[in-house]
C-alpha atoms as a PDB file:
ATOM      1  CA  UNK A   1     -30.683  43.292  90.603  1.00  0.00           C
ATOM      2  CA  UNK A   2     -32.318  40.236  92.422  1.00  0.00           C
ATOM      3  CA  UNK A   3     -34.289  38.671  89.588  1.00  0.00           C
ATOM      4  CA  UNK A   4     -32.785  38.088  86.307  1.00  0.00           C
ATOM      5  CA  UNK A   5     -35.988  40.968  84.487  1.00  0.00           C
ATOM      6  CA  UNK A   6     -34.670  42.561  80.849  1.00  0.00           C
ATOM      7  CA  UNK A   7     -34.829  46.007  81.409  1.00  0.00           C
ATOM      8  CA  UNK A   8     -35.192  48.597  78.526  1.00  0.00           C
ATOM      9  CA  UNK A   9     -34.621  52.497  78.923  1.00  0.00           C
ATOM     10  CA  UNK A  10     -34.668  55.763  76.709  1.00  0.00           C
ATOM     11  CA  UNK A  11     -31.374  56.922  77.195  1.00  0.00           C
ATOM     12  CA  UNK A  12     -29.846  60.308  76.007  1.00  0.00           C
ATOM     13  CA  UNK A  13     -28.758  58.471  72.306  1.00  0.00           C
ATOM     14  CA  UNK A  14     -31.654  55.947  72.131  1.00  0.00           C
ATOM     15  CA  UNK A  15     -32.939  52.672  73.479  1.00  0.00           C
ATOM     16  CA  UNK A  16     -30.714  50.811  76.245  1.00  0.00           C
ATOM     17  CA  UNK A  17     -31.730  47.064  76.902  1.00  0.00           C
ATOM     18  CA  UNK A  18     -29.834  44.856  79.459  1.00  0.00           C
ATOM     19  CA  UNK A  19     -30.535  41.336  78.641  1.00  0.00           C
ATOM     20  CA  UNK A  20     -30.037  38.842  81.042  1.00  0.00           C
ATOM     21  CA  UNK A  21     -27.581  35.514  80.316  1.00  0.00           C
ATOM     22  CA  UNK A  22     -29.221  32.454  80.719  1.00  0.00           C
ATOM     23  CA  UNK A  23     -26.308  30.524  81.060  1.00  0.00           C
ATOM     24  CA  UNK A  24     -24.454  32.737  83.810  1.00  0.00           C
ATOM     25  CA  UNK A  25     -26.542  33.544  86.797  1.00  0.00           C
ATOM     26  CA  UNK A  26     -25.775  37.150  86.996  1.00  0.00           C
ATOM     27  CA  UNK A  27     -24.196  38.405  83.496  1.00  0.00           C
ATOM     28  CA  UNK A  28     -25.820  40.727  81.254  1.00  0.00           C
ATOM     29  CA  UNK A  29     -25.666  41.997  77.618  1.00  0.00           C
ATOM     30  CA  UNK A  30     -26.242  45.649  76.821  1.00  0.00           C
ATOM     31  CA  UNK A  31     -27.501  46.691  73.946  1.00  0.00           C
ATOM     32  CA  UNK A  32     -27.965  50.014  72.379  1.00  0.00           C
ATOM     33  CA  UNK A  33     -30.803  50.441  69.626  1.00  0.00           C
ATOM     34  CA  UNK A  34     -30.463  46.939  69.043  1.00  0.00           C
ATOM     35  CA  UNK A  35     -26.943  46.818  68.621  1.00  0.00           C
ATOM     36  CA  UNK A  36     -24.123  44.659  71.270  1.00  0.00           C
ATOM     37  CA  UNK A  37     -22.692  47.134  73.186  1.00  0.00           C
ATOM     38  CA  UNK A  38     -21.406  45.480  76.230  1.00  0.00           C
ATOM     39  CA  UNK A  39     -21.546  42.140  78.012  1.00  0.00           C
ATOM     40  CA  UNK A  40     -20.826  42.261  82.040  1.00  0.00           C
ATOM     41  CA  UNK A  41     -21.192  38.933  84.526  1.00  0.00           C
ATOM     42  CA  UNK A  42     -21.204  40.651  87.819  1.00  0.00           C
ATOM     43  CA  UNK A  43     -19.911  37.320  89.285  1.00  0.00           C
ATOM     44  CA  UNK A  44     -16.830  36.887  87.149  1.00  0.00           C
ATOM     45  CA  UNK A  45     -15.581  40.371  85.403  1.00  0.00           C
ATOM     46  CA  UNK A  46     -12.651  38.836  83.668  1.00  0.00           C
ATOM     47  CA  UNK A  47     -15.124  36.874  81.715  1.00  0.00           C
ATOM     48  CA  UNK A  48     -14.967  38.687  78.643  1.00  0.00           C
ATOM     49  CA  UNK A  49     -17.492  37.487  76.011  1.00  0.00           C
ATOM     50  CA  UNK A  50     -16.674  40.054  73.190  1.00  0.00           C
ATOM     51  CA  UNK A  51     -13.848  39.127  70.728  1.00  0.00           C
ATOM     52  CA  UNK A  52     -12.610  42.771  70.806  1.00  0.00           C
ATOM     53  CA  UNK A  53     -12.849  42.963  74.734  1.00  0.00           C
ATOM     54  CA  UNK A  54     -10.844  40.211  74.860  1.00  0.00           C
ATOM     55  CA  UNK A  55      -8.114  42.023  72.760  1.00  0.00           C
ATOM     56  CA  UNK A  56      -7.881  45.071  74.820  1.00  0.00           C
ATOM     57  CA  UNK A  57      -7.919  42.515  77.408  1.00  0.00           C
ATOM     58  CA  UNK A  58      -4.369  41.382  75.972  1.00  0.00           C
ATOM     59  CA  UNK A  59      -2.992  44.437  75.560  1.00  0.00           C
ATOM     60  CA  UNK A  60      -3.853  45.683  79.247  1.00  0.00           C
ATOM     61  CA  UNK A  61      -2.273  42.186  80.780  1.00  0.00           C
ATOM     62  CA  UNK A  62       0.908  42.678  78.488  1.00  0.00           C
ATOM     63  CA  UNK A  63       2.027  46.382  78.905  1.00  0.00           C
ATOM     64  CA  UNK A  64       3.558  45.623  81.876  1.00  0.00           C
ATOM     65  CA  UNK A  65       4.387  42.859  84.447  1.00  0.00           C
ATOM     66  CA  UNK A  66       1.208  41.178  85.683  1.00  0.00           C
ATOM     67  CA  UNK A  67      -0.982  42.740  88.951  1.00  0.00           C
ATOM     68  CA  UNK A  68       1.292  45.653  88.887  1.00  0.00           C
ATOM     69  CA  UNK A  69      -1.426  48.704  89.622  1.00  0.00           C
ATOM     70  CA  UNK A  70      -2.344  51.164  86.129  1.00  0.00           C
ATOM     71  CA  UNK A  71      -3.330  54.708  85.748  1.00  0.00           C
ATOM     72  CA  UNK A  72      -5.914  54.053  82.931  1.00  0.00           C
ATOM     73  CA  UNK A  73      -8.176  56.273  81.343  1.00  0.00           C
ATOM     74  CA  UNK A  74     -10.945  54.610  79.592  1.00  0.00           C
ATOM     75  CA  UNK A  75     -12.958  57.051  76.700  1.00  0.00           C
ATOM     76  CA  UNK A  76     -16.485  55.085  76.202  1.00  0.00           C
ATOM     77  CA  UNK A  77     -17.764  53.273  79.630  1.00  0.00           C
ATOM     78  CA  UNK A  78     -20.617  51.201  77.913  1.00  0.00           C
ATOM     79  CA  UNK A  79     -22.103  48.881  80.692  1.00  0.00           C
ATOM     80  CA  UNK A  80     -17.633  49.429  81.760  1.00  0.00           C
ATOM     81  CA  UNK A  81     -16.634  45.586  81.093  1.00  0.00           C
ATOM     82  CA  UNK A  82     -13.040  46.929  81.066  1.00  0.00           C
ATOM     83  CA  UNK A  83     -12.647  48.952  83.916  1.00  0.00           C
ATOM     84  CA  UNK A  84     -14.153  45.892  85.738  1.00  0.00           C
ATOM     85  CA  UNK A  85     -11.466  43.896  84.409  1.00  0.00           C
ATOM     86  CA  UNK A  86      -8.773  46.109  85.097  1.00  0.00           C
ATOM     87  CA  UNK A  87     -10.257  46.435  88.563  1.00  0.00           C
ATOM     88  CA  UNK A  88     -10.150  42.119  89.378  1.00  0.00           C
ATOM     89  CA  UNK A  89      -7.076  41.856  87.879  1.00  0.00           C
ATOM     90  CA  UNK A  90      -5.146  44.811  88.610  1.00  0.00           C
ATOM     91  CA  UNK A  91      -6.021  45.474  92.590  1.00  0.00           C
ATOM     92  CA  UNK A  92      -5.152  49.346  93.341  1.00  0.00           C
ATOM     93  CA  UNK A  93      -5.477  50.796  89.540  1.00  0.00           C
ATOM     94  CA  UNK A  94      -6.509  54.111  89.346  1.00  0.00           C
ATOM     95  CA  UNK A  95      -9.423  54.730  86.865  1.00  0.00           C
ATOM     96  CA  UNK A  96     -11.099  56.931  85.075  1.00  0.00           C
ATOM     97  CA  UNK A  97     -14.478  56.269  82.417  1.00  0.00           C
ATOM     98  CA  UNK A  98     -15.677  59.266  80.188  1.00  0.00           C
ATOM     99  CA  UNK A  99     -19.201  58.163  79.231  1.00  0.00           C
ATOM    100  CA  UNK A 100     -21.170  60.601  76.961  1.00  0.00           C
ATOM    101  CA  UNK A 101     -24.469  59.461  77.533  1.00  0.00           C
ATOM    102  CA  UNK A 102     -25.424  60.355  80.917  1.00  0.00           C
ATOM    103  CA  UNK A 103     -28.893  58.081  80.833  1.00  0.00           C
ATOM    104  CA  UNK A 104     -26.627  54.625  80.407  1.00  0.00           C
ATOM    105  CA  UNK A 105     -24.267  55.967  82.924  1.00  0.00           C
ATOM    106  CA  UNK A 106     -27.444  56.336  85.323  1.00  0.00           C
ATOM    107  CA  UNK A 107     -29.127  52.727  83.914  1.00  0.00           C
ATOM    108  CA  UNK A 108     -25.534  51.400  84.534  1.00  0.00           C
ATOM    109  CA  UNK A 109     -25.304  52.624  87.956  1.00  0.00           C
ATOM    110  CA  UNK A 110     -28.755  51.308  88.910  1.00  0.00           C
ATOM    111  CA  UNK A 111     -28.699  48.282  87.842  1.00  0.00           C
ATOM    112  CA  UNK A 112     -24.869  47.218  87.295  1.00  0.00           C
ATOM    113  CA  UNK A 113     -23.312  48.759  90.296  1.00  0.00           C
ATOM    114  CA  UNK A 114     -19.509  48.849  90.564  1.00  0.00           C
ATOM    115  CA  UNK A 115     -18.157  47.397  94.109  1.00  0.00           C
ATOM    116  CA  UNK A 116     -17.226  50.445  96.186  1.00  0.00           C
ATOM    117  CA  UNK A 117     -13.630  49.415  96.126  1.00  0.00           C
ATOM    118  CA  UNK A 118     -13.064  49.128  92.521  1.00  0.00           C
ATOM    119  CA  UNK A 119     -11.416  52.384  92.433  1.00  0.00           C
ATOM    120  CA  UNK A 120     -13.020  53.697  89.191  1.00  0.00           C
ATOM    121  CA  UNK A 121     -14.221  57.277  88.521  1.00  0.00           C
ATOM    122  CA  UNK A 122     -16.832  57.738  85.957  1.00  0.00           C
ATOM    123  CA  UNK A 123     -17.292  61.397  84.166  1.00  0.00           C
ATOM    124  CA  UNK A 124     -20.537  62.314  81.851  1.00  0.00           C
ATOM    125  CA  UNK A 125     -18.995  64.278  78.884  1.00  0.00           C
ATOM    126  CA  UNK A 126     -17.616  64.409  75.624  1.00  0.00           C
ATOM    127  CA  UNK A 127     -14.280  61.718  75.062  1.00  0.00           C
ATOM    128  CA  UNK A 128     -11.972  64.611  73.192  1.00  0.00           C
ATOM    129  CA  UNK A 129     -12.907  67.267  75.645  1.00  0.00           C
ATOM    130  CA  UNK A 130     -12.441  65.581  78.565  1.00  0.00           C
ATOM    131  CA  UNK A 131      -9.420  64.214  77.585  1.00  0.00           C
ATOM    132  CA  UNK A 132      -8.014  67.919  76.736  1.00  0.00           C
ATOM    133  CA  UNK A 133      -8.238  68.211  80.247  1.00  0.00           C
ATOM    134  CA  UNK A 134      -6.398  65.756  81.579  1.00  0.00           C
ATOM    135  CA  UNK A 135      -2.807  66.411  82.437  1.00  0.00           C
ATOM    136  CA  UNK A 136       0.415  66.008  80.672  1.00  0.00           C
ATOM    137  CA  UNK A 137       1.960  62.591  81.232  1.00  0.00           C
ATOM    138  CA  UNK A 138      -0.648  61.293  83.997  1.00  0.00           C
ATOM    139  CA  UNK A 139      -2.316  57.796  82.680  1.00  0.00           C
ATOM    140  CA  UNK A 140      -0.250  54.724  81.826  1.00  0.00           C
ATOM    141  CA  UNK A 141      -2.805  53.499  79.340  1.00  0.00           C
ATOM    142  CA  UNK A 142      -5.614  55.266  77.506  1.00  0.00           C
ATOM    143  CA  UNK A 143      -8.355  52.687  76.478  1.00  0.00           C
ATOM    144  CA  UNK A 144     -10.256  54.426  73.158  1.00  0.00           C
ATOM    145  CA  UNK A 145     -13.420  52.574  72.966  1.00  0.00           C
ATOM    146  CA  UNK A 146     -16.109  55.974  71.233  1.00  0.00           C
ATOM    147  CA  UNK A 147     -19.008  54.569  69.406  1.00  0.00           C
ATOM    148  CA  UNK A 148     -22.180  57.059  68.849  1.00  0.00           C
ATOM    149  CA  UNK A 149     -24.471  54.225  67.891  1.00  0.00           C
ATOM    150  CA  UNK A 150     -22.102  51.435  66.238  1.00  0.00           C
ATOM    151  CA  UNK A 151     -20.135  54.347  64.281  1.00  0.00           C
ATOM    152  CA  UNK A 152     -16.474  56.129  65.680  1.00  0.00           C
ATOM    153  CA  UNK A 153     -17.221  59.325  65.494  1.00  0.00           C
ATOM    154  CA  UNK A 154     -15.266  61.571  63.272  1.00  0.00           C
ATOM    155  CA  UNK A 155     -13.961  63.951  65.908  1.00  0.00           C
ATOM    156  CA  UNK A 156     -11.770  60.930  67.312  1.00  0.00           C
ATOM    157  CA  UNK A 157     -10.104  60.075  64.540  1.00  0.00           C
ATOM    158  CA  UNK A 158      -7.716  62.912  63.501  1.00  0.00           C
ATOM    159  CA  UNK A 159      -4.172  63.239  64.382  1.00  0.00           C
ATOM    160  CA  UNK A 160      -4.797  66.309  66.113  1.00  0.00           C
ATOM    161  CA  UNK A 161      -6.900  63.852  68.709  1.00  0.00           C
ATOM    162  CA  UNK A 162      -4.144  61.598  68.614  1.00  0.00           C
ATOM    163  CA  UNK A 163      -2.310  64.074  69.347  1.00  0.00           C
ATOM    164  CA  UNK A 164      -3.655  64.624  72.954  1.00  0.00           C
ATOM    165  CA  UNK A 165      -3.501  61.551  73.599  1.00  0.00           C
ATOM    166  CA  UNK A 166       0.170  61.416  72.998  1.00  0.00           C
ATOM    167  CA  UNK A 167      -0.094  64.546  75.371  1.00  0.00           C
ATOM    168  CA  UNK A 168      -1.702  62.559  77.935  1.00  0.00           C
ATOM    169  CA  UNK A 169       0.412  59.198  77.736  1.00  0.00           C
ATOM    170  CA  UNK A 170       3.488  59.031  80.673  1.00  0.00           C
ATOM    171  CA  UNK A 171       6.815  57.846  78.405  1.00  0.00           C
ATOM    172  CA  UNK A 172       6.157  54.396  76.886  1.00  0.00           C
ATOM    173  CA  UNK A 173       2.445  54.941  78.046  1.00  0.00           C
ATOM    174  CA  UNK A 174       0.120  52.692  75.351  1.00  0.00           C
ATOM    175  CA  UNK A 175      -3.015  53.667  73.559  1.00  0.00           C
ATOM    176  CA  UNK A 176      -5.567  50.744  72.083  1.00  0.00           C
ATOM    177  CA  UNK A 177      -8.738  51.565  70.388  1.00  0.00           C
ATOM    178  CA  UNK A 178     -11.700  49.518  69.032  1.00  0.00           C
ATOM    179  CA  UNK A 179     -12.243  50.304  65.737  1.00  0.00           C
ATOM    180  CA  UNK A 180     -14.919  49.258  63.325  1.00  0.00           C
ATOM    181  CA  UNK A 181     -14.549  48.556  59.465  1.00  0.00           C
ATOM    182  CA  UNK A 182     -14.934  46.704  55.739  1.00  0.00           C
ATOM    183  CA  UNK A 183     -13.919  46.196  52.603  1.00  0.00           C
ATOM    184  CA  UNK A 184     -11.914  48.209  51.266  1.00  0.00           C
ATOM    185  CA  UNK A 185     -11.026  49.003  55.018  1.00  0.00           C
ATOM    186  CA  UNK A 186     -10.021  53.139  54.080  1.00  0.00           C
ATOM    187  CA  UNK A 187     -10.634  53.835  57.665  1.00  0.00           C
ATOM    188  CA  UNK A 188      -8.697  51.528  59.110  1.00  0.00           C
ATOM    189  CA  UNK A 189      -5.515  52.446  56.880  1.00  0.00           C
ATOM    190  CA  UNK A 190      -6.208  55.646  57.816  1.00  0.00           C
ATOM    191  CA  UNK A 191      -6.507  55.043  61.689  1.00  0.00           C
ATOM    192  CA  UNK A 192      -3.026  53.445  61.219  1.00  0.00           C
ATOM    193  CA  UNK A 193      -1.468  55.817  59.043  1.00  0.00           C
ATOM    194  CA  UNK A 194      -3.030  58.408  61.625  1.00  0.00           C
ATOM    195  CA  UNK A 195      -1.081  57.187  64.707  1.00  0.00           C
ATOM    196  CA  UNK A 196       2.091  55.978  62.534  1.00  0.00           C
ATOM    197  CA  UNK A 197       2.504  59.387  62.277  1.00  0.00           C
ATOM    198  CA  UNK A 198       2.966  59.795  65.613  1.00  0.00           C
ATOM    199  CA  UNK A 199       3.709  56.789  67.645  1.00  0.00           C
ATOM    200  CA  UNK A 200       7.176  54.785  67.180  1.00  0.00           C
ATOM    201  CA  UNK A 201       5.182  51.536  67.179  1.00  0.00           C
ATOM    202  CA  UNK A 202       1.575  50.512  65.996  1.00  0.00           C
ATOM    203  CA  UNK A 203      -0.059  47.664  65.366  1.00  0.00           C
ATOM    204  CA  UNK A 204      -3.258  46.090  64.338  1.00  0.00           C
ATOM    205  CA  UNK A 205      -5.081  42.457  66.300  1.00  0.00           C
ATOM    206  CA  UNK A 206      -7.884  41.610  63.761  1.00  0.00           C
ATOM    207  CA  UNK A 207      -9.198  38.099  62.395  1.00  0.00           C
ATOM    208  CA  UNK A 208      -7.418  37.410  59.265  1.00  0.00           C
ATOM    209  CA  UNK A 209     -10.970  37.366  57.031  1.00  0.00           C
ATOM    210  CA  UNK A 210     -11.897  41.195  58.683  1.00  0.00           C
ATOM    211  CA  UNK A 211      -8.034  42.099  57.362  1.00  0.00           C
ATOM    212  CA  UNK A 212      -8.427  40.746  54.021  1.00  0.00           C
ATOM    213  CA  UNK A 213     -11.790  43.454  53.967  1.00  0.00           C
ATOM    214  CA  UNK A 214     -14.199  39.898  53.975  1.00  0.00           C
ATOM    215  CA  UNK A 215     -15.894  40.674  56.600  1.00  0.00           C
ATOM    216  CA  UNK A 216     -17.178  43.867  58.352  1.00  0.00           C
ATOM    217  CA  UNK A 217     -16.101  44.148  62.083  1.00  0.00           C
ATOM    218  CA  UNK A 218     -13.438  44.963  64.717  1.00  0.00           C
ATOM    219  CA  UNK A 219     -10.165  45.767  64.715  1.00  0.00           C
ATOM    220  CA  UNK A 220      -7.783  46.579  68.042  1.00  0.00           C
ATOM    221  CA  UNK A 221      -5.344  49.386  67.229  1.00  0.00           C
ATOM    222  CA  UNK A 222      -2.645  49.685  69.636  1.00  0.00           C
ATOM    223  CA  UNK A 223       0.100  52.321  69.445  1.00  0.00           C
ATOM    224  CA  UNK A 224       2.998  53.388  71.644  1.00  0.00           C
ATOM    225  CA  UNK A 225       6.645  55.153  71.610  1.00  0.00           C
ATOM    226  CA  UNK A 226       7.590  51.698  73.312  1.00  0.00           C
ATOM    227  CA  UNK A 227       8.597  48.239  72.016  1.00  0.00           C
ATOM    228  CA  UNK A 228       4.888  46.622  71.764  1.00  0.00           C
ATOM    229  CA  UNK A 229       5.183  43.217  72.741  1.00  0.00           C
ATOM    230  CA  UNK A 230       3.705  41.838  69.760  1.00  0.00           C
ATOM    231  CA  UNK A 231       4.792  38.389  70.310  1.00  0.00           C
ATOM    232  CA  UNK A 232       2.902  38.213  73.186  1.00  0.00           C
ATOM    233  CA  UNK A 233      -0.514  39.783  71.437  1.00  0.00           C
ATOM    234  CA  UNK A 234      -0.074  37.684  68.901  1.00  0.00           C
ATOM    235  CA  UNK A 235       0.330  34.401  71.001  1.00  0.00           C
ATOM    236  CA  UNK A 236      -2.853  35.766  73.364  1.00  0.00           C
ATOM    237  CA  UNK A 237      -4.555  36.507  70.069  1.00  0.00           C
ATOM    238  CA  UNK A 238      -3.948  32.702  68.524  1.00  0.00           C
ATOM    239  CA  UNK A 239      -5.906  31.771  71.748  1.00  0.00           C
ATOM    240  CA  UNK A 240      -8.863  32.528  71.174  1.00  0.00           C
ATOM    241  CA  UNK A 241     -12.270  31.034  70.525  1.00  0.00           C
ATOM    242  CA  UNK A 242     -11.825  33.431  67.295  1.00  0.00           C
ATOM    243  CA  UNK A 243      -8.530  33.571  66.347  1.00  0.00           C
ATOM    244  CA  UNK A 244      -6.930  36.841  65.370  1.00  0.00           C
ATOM    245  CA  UNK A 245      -3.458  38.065  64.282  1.00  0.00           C
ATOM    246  CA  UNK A 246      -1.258  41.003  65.068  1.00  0.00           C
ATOM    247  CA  UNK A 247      -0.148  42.894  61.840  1.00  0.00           C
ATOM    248  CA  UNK A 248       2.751  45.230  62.719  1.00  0.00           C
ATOM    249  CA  UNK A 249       6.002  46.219  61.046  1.00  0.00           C
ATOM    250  CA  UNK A 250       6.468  45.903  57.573  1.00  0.00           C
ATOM    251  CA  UNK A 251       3.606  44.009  56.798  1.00  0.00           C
ATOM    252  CA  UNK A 252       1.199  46.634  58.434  1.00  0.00           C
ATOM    253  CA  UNK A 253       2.852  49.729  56.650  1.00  0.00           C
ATOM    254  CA  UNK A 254       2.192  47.753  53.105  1.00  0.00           C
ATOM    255  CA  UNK A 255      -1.731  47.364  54.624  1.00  0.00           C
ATOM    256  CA  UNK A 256      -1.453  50.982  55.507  1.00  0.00           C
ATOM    257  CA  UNK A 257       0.429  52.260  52.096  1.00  0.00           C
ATOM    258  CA  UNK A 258      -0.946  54.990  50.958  1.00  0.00           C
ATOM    259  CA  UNK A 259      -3.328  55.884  52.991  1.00  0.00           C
ATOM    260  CA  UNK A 260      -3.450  59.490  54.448  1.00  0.00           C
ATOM    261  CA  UNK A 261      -2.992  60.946  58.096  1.00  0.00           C
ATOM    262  CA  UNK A 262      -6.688  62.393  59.255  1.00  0.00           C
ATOM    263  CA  UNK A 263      -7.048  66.005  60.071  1.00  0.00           C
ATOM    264  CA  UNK A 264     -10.168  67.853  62.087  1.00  0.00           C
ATOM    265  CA  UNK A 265     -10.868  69.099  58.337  1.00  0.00           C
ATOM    266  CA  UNK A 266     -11.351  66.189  56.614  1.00  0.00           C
ATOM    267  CA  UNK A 267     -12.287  63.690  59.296  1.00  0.00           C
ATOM    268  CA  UNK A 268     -15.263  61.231  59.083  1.00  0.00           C
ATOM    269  CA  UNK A 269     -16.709  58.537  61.118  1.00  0.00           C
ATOM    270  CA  UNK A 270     -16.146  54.837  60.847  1.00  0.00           C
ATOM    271  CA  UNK A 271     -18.523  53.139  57.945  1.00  0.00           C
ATOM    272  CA  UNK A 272     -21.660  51.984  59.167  1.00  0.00           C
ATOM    273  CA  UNK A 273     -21.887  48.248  59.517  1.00  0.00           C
ATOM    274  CA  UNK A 274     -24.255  46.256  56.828  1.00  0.00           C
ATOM    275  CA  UNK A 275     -28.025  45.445  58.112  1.00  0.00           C
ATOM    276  CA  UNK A 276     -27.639  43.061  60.511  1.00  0.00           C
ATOM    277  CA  UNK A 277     -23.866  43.123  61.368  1.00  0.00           C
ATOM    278  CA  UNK A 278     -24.018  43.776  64.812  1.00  0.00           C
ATOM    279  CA  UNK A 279     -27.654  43.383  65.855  1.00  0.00           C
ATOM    280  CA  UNK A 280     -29.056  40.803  68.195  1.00  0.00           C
ATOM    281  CA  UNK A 281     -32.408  39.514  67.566  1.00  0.00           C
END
């Protein structure tokens, strides 16, 4: 785009608006129905501006030694602030963005464009089935980032999801989701319980107050059969303009005690946020 215009849409699950940045030339914050959804600056795409962006952030520059190339699947594209990333600072990754709303994918396209060379695919369809058919052992990292609205939906949150997405992981392959929770924080217990049940190592990067259920908001989940390198997250995670901490080990299966694994039968969606939460004015 030439001149810095807000531009709103119908898309297929409501109202998309791209609000220019005054303070960076060309950067731009989508919103959906009045929520934040993304936050892009054409100019600079490891500028992150969310606080959980900036957490999958960490985990993506810690799995493995720094501008080595990644097979990454990314469920949820949003205005795709990630792939971008992944793109600048990981030249020759290969991937993949399953977007279910094929009117943002289109206002993306048009007015976001991805460089020709960034080397990023981008599917219209539903996150679970699309990732059913992907093949065994193929994608290094699996970025889980499914909102309908400012909700998870239900049907990617069971174990038998996690379960493909074990199926999809190579060996020591890592999985990191943005999640979304409050007090008393059930779903989040359950998200971890969920992939404890699976994965050899999981942990959480939250602020302490969203942890202690003060606050509603975002929580990174990040599991693997690997050694996470928590030390790492956790020193990345001090960092920031909103410090967070990693819970893992011990501490994180007391958080989690108690709480059950989620099946396709019983699943349900994230809590929605309180009035206000996550709305921009």
């Amino acid at each position: 785009m030439n001149e810095a215009i807000p531009v709103t849409r119908t898309v297929d699950w409501g109202t998309a608006k791209l609000l220019p940045d005054v303070d960076r030339p060309h950067a731009w914050l989508l919103t959906m129905n009045d929520s934040p959804q993304s936050y892009v600056d054409l100019d600079d795409p490891t500028y992150l501006e969310f606080e959980y962006a900036q957490r999958l952030a960490h985990v993506l520059d810690a799995v493995t030694e720094e501008d080595k190339p990644l097979d990454v699947l990314h469920l949820g594209g949003g205005a795709l602030t990630l792939p971008r990333y992944v793109a600048a600072t990981r030249p020759g990754s290969r991937q993949c963005v399953v977007e279910g709303d094929r009117g943002l994918t289109e206002l993306v396209a048009e007015c976001l464009p991805l460089p020709a060379s960034a080397g990023i695919e981008v599917r219209v369809g539903d996150a679970r089935e699309e990732l059913a058919r992907i093949p065994d052992a193929s994608v290094d990292v699996i970025v889980g980032d499914v909102f309908g609205g400012s909700q998870v939906p239900a049907h990617v949150t069971s174990v038998e999801y996690a379960g493909e997405v074990a199926r999809v992981l190579r060996r020591n392959g890592v999985y990191a989701a943005n999640l979304a929770d409050g007090a008393p924080l059930t779903f989040l217990k359950s998200q971890v319980a969920t992939y404890a049940s699976l994965f050899d190592e999981v942990c959480v990067i939250a602020e302490p107050s969203m942890l202690r259920g003060r606050r509603f908001g975002n929580a990174v989940l990040v599991a693997s059969d690997a050694e996470l390198p928590v030390d790492v997250l956790a020193r990345k995670a001090a960092g920031d303009a909103f410090p967070a901490r990693v819970e893992h080990g011990q501490a994180l299966r007391r958080f989690a005690a108690g709480a059950p694994v989620v099946r396709d039968t019983d699943a349900v969606g994230s809590p929605e946020p309180p009035g206000g939460a996550f709305r921009v004015g």
